[in-house]
C-alpha atoms as a PDB file:
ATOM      1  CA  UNK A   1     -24.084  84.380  74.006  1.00  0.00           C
ATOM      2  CA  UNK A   2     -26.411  81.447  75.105  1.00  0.00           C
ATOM      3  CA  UNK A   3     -25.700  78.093  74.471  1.00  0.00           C
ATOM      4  CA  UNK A   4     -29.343  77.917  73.985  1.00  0.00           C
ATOM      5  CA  UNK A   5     -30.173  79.569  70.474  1.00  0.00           C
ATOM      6  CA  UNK A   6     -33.244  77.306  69.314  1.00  0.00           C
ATOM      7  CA  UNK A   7     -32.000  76.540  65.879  1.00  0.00           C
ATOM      8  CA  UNK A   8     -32.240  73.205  66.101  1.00  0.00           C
ATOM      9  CA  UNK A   9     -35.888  72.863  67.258  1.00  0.00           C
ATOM     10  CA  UNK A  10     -37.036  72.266  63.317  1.00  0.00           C
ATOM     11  CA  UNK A  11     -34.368  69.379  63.193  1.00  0.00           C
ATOM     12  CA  UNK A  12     -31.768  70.994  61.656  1.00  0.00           C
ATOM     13  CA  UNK A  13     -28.468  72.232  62.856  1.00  0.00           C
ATOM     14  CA  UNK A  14     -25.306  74.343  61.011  1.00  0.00           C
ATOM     15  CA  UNK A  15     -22.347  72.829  59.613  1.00  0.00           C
ATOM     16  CA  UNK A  16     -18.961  74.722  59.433  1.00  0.00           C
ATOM     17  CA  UNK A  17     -18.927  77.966  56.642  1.00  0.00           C
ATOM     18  CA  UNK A  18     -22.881  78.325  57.135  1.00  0.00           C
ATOM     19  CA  UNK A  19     -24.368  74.991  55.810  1.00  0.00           C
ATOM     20  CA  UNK A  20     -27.532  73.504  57.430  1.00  0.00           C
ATOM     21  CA  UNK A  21     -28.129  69.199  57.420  1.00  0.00           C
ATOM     22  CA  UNK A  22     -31.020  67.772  59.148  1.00  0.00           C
ATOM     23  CA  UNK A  23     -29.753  66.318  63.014  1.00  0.00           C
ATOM     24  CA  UNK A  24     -30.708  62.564  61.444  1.00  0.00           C
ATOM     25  CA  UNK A  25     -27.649  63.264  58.565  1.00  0.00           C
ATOM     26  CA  UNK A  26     -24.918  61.004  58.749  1.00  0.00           C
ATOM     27  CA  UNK A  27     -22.514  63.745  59.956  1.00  0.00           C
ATOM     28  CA  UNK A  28     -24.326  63.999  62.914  1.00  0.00           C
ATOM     29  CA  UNK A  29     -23.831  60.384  63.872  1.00  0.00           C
ATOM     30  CA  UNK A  30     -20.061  60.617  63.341  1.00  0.00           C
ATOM     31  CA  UNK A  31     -19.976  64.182  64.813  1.00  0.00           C
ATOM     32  CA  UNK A  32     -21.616  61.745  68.513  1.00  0.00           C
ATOM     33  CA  UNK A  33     -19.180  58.843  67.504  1.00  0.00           C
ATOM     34  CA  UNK A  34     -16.555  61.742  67.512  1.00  0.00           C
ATOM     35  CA  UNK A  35     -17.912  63.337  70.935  1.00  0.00           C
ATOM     36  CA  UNK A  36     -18.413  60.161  72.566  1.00  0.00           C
ATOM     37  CA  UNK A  37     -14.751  58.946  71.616  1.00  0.00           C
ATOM     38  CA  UNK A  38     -13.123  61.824  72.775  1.00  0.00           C
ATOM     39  CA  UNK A  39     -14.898  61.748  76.176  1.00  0.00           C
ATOM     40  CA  UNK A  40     -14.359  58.234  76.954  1.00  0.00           C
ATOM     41  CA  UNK A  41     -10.614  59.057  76.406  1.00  0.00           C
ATOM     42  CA  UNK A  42     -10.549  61.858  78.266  1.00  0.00           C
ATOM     43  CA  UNK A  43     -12.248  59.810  81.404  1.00  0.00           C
ATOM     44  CA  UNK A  44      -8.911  57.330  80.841  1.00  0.00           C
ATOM     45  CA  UNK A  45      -6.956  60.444  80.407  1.00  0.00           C
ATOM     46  CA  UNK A  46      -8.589  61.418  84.284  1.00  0.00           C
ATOM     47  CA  UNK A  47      -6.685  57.954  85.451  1.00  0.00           C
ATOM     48  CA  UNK A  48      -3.464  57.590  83.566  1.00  0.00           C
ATOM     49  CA  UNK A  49      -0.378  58.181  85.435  1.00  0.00           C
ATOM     50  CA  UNK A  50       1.963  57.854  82.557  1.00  0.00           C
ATOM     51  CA  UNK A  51       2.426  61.790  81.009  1.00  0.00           C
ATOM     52  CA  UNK A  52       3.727  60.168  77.753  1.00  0.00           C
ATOM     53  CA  UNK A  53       0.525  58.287  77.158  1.00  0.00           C
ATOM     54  CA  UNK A  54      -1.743  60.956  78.360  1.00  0.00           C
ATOM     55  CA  UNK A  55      -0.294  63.997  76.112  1.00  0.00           C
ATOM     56  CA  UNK A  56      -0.696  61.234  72.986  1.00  0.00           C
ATOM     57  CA  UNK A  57      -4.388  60.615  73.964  1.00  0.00           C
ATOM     58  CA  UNK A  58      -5.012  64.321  74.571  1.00  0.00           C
ATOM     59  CA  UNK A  59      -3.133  64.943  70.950  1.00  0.00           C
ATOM     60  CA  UNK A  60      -5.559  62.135  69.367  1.00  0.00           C
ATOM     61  CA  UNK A  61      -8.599  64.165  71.074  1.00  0.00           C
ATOM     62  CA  UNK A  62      -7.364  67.291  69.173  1.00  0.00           C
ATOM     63  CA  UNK A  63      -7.168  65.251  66.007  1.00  0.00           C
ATOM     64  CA  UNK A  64     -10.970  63.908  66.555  1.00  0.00           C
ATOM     65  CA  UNK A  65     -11.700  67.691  66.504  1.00  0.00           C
ATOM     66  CA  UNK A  66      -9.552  67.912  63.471  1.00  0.00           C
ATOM     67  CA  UNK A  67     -11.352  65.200  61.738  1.00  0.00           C
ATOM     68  CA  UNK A  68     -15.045  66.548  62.628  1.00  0.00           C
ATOM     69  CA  UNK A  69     -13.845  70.014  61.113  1.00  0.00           C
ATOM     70  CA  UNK A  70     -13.802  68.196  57.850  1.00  0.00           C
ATOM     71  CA  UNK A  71     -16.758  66.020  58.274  1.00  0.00           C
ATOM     72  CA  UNK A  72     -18.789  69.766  59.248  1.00  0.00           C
ATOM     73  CA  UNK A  73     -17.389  71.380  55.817  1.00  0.00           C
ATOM     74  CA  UNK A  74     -18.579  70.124  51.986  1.00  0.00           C
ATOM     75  CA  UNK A  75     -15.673  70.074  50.036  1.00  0.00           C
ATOM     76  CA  UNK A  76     -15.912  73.019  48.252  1.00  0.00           C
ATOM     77  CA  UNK A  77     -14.890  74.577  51.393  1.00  0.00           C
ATOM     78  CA  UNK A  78     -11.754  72.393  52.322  1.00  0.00           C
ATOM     79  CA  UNK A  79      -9.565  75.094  51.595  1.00  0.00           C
ATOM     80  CA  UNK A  80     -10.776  76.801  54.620  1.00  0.00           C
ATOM     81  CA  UNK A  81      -9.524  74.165  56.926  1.00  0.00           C
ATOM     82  CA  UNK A  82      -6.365  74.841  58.801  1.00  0.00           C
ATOM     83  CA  UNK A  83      -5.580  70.732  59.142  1.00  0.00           C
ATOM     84  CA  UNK A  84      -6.700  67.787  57.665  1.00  0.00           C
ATOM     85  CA  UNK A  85      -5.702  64.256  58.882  1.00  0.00           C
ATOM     86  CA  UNK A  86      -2.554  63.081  56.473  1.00  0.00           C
ATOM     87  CA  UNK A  87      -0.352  59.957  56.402  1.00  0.00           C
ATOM     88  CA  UNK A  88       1.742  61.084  58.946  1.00  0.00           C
ATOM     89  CA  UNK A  89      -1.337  61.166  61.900  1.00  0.00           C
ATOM     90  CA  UNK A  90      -1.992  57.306  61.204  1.00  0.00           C
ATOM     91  CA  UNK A  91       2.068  56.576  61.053  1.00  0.00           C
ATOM     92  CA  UNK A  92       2.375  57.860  64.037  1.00  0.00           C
ATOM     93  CA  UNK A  93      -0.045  55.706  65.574  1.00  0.00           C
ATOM     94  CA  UNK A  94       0.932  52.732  64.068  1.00  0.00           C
ATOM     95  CA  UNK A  95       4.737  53.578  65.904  1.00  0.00           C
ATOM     96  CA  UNK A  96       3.136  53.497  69.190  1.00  0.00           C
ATOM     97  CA  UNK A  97       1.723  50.640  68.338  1.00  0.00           C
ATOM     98  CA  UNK A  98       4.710  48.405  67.582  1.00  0.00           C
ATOM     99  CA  UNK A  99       6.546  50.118  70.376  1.00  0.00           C
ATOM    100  CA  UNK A 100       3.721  48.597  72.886  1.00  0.00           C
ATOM    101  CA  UNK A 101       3.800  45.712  71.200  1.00  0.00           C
ATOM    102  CA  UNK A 102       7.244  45.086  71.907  1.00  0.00           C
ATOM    103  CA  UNK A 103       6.453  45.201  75.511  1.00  0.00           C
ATOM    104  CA  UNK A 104       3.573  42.444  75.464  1.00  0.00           C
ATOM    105  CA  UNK A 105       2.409  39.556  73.903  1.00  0.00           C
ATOM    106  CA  UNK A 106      -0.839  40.252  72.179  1.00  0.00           C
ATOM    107  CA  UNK A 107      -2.422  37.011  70.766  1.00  0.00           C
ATOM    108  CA  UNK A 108      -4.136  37.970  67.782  1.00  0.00           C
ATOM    109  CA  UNK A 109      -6.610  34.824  68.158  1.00  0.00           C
ATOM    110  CA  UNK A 110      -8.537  35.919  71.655  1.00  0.00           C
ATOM    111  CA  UNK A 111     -10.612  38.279  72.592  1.00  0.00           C
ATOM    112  CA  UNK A 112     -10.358  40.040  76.179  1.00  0.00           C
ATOM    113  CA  UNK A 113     -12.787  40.232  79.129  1.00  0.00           C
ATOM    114  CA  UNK A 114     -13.275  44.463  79.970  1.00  0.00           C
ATOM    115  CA  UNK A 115     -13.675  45.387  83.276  1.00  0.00           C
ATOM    116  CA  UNK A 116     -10.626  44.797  85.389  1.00  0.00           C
ATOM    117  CA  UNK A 117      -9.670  48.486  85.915  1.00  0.00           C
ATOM    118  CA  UNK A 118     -11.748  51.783  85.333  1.00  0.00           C
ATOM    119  CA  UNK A 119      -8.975  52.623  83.420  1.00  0.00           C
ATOM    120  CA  UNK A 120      -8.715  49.987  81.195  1.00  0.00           C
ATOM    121  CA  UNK A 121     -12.274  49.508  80.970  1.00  0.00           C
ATOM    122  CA  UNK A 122     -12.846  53.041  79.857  1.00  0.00           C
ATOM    123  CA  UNK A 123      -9.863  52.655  77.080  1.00  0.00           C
ATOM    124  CA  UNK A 124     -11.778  49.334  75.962  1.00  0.00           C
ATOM    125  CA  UNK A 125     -15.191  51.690  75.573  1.00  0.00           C
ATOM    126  CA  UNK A 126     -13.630  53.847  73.509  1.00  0.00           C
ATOM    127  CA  UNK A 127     -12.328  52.002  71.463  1.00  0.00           C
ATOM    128  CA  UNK A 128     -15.838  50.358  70.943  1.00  0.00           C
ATOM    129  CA  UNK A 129     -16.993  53.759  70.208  1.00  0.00           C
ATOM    130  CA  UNK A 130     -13.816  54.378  67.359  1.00  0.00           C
ATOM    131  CA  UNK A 131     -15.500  50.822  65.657  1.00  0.00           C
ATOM    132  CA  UNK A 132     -18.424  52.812  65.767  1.00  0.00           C
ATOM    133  CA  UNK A 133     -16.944  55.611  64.057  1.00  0.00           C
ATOM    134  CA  UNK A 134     -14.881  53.968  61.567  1.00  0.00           C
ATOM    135  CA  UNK A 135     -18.493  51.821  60.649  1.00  0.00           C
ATOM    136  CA  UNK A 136     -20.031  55.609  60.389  1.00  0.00           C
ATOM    137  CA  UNK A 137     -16.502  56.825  58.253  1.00  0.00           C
ATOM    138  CA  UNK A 138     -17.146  53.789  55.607  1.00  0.00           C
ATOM    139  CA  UNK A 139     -20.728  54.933  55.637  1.00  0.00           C
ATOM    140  CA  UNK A 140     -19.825  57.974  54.634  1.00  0.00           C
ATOM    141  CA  UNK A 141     -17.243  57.224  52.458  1.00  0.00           C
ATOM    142  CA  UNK A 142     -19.750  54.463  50.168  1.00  0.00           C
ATOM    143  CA  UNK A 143     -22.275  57.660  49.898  1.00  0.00           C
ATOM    144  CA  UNK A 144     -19.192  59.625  48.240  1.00  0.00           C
ATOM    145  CA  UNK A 145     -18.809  61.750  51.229  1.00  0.00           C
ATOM    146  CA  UNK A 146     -15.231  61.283  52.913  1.00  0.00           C
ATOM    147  CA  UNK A 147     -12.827  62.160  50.420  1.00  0.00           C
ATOM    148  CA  UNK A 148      -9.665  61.866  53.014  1.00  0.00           C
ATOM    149  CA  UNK A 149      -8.424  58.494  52.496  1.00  0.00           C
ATOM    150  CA  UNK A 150      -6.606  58.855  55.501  1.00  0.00           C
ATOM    151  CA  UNK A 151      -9.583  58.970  57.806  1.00  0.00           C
ATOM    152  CA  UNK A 152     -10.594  55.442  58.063  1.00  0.00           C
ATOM    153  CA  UNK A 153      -7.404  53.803  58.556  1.00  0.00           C
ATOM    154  CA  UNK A 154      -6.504  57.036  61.122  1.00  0.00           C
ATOM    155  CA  UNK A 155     -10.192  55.761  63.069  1.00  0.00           C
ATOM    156  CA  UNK A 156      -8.769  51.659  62.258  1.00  0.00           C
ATOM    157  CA  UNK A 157      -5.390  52.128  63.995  1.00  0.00           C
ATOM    158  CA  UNK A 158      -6.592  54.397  67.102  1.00  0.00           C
ATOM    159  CA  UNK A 159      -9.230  51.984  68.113  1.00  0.00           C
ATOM    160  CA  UNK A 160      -5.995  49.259  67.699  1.00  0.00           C
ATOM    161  CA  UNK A 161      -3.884  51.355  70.003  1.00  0.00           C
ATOM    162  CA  UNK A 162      -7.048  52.234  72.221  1.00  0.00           C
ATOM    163  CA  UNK A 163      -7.026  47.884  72.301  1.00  0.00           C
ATOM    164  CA  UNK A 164      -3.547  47.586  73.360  1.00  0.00           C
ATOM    165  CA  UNK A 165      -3.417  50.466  75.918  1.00  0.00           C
ATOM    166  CA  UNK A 166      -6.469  48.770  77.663  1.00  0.00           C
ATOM    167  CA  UNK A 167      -4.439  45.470  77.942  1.00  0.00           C
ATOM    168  CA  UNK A 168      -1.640  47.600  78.461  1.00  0.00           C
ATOM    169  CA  UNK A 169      -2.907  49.201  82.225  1.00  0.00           C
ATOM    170  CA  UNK A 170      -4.411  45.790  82.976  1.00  0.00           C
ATOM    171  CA  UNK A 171      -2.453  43.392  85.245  1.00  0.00           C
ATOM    172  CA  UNK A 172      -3.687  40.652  84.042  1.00  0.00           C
ATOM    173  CA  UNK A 173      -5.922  40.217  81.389  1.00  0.00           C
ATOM    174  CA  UNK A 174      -8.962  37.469  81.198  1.00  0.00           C
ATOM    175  CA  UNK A 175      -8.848  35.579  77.310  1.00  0.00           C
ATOM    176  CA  UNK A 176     -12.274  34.608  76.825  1.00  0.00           C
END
């Protein structure tokens, strides 16, 4: 089968269970935010030496597939998905979180210069694309849309951790 199928040429493309949206739909722009996300961390993912941190970032790219699943399916379907994003996907984040915390100072009055590392450059990018995303989610969410209340703050603590990792494989970070 060809990736190449020409469906989309009138501007339209297929949602999960059969359901067509025009490419301009919301959805689409979280489905890139989604795409774009998970890229970015998989380019950090490329550079990280630490297997702990890598297998969470390449669990939290599973999840952003997770999440687009439910964003491609009206809710009428929902019963068809095998996951959804629950409590438990944002508590875990938030654990990392304080455990990295522990290890550094973070100053919750400055804001940090990018570009030291690749690395931490390309953790810093996405999580500039998850503010994106989490923008998109609320979006979403005001047109009465998102029905997961756990999607937003899921999107609100990963781009926190995505913040704290950057600072995390700098060696010295620049306070502007």
């Amino acid at each position: 089968m060809s990736v190449t199928t020409k469906k989309g040429d009138a501007g339209q493309t297929d949602l999960l269970f059969g359901e067509r949206i025009d490419k301009d739909d919301i959805r689409i722009e979280i489905f890139g935010c989604l795409d774009e996300c998970s890229s970015h961390i998989g380019m950090a993912r490329s550079q990280l030496k630490e297997k702990r941190v890598n297998d969470f970032l390449e669990a939290v790219q599973r999840e952003l597939f997770v999440i687009g699943a439910e964003i491609a399916t009206f809710e009428s379907n929902f019963g068809q998905l095998k996951k959804r994003i629950d409590e438990s996907y944002v508590k875990r984040i938030e654990e990392l979180i304080i455990e990295f915390e522990k290890e550094k100072n973070y100053e919750e009055c400055c804001f940090y210069l990018p570009g030291e590392n690749l690395c931490s450059t390309t953790l810093d990018v996405a999580r500039t694309v998850t503010r994106r995303l989490e923008r998109r989610l609320v979006t979403f969410k005001k047109r009465h849309l998102l029905t997961n209340n756990h999607i937003i703050p899921y999107a609100n603590r990963l781009s926190d951790l995505l913040f704290i990792l950057s600072r995390r494989y700098e060696t010295q970070s620049i306070k502007v």
